[in-house]
Protein backbone atom coordinates (compact mmCIF):
# COMPACT_ATOMS: atom_id res chain seq x y z
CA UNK A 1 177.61 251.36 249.03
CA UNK A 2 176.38 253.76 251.88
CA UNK A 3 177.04 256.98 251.01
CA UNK A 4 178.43 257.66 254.93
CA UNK A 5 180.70 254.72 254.48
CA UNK A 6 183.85 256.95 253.18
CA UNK A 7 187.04 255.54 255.04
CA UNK A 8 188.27 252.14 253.39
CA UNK A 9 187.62 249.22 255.13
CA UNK A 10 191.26 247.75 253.91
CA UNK A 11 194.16 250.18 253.14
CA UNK A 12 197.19 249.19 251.91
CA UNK A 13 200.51 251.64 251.91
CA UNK A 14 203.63 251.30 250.22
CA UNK A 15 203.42 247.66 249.95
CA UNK A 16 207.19 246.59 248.60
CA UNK A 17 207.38 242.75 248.41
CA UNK A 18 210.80 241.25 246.45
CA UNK A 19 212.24 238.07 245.62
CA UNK A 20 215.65 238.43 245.87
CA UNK A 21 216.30 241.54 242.81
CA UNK A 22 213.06 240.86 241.40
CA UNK A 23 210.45 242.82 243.00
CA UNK A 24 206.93 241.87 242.99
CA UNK A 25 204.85 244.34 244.45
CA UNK A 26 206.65 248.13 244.17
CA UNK A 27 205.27 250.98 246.49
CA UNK A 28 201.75 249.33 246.44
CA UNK A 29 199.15 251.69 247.52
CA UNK A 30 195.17 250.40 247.53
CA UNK A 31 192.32 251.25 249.01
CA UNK A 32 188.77 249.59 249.76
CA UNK A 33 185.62 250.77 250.40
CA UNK A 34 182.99 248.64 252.58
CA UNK A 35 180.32 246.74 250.46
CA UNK A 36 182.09 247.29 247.32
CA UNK A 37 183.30 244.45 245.15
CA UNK A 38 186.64 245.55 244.03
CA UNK A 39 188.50 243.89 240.89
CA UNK A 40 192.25 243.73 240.97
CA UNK A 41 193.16 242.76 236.98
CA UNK A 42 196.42 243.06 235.22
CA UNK A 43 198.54 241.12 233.15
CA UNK A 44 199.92 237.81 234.30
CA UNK A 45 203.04 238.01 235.87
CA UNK A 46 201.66 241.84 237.51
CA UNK A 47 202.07 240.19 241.22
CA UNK A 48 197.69 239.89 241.76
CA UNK A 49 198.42 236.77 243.49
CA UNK A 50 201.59 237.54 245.67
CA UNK A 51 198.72 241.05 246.52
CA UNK A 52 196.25 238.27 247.48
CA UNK A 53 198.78 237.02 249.80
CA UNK A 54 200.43 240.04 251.23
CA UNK A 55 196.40 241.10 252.27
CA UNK A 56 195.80 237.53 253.77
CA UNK A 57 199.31 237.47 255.78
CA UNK A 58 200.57 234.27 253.65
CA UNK A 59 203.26 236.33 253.31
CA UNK A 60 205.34 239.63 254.43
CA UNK A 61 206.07 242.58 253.16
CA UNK A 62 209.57 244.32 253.02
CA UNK A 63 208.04 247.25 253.40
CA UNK A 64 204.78 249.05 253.78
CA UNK A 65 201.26 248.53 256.06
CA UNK A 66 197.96 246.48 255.23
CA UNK A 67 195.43 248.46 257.24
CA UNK A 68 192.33 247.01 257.72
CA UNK A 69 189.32 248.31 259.25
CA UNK A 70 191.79 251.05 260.96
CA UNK A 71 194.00 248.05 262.62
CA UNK A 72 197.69 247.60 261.58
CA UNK A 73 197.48 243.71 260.37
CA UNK A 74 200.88 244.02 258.76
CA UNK A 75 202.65 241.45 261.16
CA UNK A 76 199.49 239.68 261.80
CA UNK A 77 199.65 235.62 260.96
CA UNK A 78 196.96 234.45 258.85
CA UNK A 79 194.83 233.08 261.51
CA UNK A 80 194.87 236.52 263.29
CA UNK A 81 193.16 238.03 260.10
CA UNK A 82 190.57 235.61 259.71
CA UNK A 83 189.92 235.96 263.57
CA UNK A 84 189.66 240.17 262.52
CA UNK A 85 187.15 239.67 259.42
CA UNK A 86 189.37 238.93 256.66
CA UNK A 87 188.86 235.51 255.03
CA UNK A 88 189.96 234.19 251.13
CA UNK A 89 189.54 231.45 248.92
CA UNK A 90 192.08 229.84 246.51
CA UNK A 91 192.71 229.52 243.26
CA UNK A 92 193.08 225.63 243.81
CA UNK A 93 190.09 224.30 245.43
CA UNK A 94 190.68 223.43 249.11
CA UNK A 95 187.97 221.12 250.44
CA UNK A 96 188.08 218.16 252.99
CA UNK A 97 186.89 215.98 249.71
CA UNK A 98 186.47 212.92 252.06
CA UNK A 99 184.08 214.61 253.88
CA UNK A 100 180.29 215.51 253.55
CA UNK A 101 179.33 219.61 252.31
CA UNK A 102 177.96 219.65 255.77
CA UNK A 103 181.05 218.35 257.66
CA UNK A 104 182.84 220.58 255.51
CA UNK A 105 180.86 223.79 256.90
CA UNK A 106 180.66 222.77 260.47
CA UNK A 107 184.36 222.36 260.38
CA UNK A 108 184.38 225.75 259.20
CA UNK A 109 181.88 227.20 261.29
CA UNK A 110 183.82 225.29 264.46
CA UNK A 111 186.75 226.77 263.75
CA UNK A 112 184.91 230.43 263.80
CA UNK A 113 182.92 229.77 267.27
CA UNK A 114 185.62 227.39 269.16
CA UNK A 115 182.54 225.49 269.76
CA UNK A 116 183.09 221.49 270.30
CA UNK A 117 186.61 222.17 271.50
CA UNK A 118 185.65 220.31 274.81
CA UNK A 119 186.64 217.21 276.04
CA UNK A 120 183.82 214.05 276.12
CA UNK A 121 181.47 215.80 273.74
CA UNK A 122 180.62 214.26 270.40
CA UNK A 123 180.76 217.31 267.40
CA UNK A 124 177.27 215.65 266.67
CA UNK A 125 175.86 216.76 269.97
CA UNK A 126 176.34 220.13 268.26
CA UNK A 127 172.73 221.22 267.08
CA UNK A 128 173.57 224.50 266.03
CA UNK A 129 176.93 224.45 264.43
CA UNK A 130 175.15 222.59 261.93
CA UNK A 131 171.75 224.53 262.06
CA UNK A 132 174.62 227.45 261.05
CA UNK A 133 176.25 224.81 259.08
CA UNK A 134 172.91 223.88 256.96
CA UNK A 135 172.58 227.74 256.58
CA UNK A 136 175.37 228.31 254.52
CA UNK A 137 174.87 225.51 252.23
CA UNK A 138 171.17 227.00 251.58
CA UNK A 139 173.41 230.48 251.29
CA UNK A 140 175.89 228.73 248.39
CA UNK A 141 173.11 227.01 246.99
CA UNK A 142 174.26 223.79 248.04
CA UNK A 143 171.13 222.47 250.20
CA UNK A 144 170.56 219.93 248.22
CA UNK A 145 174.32 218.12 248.64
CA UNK A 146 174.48 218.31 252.42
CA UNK A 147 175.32 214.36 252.48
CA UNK A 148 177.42 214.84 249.26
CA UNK A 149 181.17 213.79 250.18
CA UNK A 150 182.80 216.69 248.63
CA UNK A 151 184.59 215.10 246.34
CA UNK A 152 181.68 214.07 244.08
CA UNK A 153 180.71 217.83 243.72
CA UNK A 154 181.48 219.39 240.34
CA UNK A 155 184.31 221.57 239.82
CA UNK A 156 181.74 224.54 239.74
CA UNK A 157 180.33 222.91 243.19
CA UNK A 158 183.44 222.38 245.04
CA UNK A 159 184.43 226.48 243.85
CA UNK A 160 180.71 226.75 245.85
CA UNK A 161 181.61 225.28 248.45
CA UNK A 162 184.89 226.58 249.23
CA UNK A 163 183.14 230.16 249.00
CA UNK A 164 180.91 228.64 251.77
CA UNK A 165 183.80 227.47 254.12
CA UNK A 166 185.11 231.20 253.66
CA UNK A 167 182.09 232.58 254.97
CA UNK A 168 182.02 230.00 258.01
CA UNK A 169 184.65 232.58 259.62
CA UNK A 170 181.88 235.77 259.45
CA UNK A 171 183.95 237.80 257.77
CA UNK A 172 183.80 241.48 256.45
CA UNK A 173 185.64 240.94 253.46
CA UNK A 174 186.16 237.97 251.59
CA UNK A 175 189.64 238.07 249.17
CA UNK A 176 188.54 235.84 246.12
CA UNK A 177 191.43 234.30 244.08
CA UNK A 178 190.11 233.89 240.41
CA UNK A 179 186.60 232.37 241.27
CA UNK A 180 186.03 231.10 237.86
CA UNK A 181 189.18 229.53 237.19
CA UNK A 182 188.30 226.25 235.69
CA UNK A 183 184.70 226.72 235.39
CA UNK A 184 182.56 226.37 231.76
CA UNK A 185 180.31 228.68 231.08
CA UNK A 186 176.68 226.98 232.76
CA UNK A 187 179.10 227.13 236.08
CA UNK A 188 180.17 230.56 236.17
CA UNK A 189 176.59 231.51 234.64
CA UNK A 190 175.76 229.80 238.61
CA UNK A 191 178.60 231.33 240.50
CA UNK A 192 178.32 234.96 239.39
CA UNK A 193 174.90 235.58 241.09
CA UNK A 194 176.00 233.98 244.20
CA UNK A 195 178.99 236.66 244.07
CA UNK A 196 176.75 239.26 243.70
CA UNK A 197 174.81 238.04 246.38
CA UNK A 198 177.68 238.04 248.82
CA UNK A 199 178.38 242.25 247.77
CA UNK A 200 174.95 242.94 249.45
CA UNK A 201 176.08 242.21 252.89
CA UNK A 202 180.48 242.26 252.40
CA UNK A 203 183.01 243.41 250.75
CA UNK A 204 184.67 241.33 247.97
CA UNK A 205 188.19 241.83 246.64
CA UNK A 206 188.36 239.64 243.56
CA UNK A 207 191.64 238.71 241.56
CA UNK A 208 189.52 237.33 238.26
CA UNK A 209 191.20 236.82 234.91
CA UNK A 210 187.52 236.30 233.02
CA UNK A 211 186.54 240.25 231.98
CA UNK A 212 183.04 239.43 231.29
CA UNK A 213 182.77 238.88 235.40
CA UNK A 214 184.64 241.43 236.13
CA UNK A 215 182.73 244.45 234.14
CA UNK A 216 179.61 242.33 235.47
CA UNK A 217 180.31 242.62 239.16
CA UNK A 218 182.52 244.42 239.94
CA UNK A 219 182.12 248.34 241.20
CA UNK A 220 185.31 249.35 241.12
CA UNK A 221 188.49 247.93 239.27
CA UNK A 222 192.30 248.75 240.00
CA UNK A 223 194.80 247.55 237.09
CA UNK A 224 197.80 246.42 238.30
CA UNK A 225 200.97 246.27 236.05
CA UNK A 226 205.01 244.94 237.35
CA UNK A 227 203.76 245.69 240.41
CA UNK A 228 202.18 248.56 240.56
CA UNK A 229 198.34 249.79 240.71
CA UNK A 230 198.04 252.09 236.99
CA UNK A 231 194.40 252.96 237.48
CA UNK A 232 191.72 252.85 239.47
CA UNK A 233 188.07 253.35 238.68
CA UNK A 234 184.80 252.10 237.59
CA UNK A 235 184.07 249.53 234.88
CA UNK A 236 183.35 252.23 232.13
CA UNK A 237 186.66 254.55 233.35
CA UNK A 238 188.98 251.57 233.29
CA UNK A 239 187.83 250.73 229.66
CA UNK A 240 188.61 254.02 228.51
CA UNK A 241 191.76 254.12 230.26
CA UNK A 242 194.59 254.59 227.32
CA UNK A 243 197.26 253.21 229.56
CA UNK A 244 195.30 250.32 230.37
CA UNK A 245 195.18 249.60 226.63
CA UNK A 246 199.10 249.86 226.56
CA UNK A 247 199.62 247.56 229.42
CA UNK A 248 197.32 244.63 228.12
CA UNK A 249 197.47 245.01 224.56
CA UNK A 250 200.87 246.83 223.69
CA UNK A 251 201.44 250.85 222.29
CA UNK A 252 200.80 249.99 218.97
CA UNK A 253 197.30 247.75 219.26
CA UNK A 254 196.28 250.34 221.88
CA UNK A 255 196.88 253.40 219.22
């Protein structure tokens, strides 16, 4: 990170998000730094995924702000983010499996630029949607399955891919939703470099249950537990952290 860069690029404050009396996130305060990957871990059931969502605008808080890049996006709809520099990926893979990797990106990269949105002209007449298109297929390393329909991809492939239609919408950070989920080892062996790739130019926020990738990758790591962010800090701080132990492994294996 740039040592100037010291105001988050996402802030979040207070975030409250319940379910009738169950309440999933609970005062939630978070903040970013640009060109940082940041790990959110915790136990399952800690509310990483309903975070993911409250960031992207899938859904509304209660109570509380999602700052980002010094904008109130709190009542923003989802499209509005992407539109501000805030894209995600899922942890089910969501590609247009009938189509080709490079269909797939120019859809993606049209939906960025508004270009082909014009009556009477063919999306083929487009040279450089898919010149841009091409681009980030070569940036996934999927240049060799341009024709590919995405539905013969891998699992490891499609998790590629999907990482590529994120990055159709230019964004400044990209929220990743478990990356690895699903993957063996030979495909997350591919996926973590392209991940570290990605940190040299945005910022990541990564929800990852795999630890290995996480200590790997990421630079800073905030452990949240029944809603609530316990500790933040680097890889080596949050593996000291005693109530870290507690939360993941109980008082009695941490002691």
């Amino acid at each position: 990170m740039n040592p100037k860069d010291d105001t988050p690029l996402l802030r979040l404050e207070g975030l409250v998000k319940r379910y009738g009396g169950l309440t999933v996130t609970n005062e939630l305060d978070l903040s970013v730094m640009p060109r940082q990957v940041h790990a959110i871990i915790g136990p399952n059931g800690a509310g990483k995924t309903t975070l993911i969502q409250l960031i992207a605008g899938a859904l509304r808080p209660q109570r509380g702000r999602v700052i980002f890049q010094g904008r109130d996006l709190t009542h923003r709809a989802m499209h509005q983010r992407v539109a501000a520099g805030l894209a995600r990926s899922y942890q089910i893979t969501q590609v247009f499996k009938d189509c080709s990797v490079r269909d797939n990106l120019a859809l993606a990269v049209q939906a960025r630029s508004g270009s082909s949105m014009r009556f009477w002209r063919p999306v083929v007449a487009e040279g450089a949607l898919f010149r841009e298109a091409e681009a980030l297929a070569e940036r996934v390393g999927l240049a060799d399955r341009l024709s590919w329909l995405a539905g013969r991809l891998s699992h490891g492939e499609q998790r590629q891919l999907e990482v590529g239609l994120a990055l159709g919408s230019a964004p400044t950070l990209l929220l990743l939703d478990e990356p690895m989920a699903g993957m063996g080892a030979e495909e997350s062996a591919r996926l973590l470099p392209l991940l570290r790739e990605l940190a040299s130019t945005i910022t990541l926020v990564l929800v990852e249950h795999d630890m290995d990738t996480v200590f790997q990758l990421a630079d800073r790591i905030s452990v949240l537990v029944a809603g609530r962010i316990i500790a933040t800090g680097s890889a080596e701080e949050i593996r000291g952290n005693d109530e870290v132990r507690r939360a993941y492994l109980g008082e009695e294996a941490a002691a």
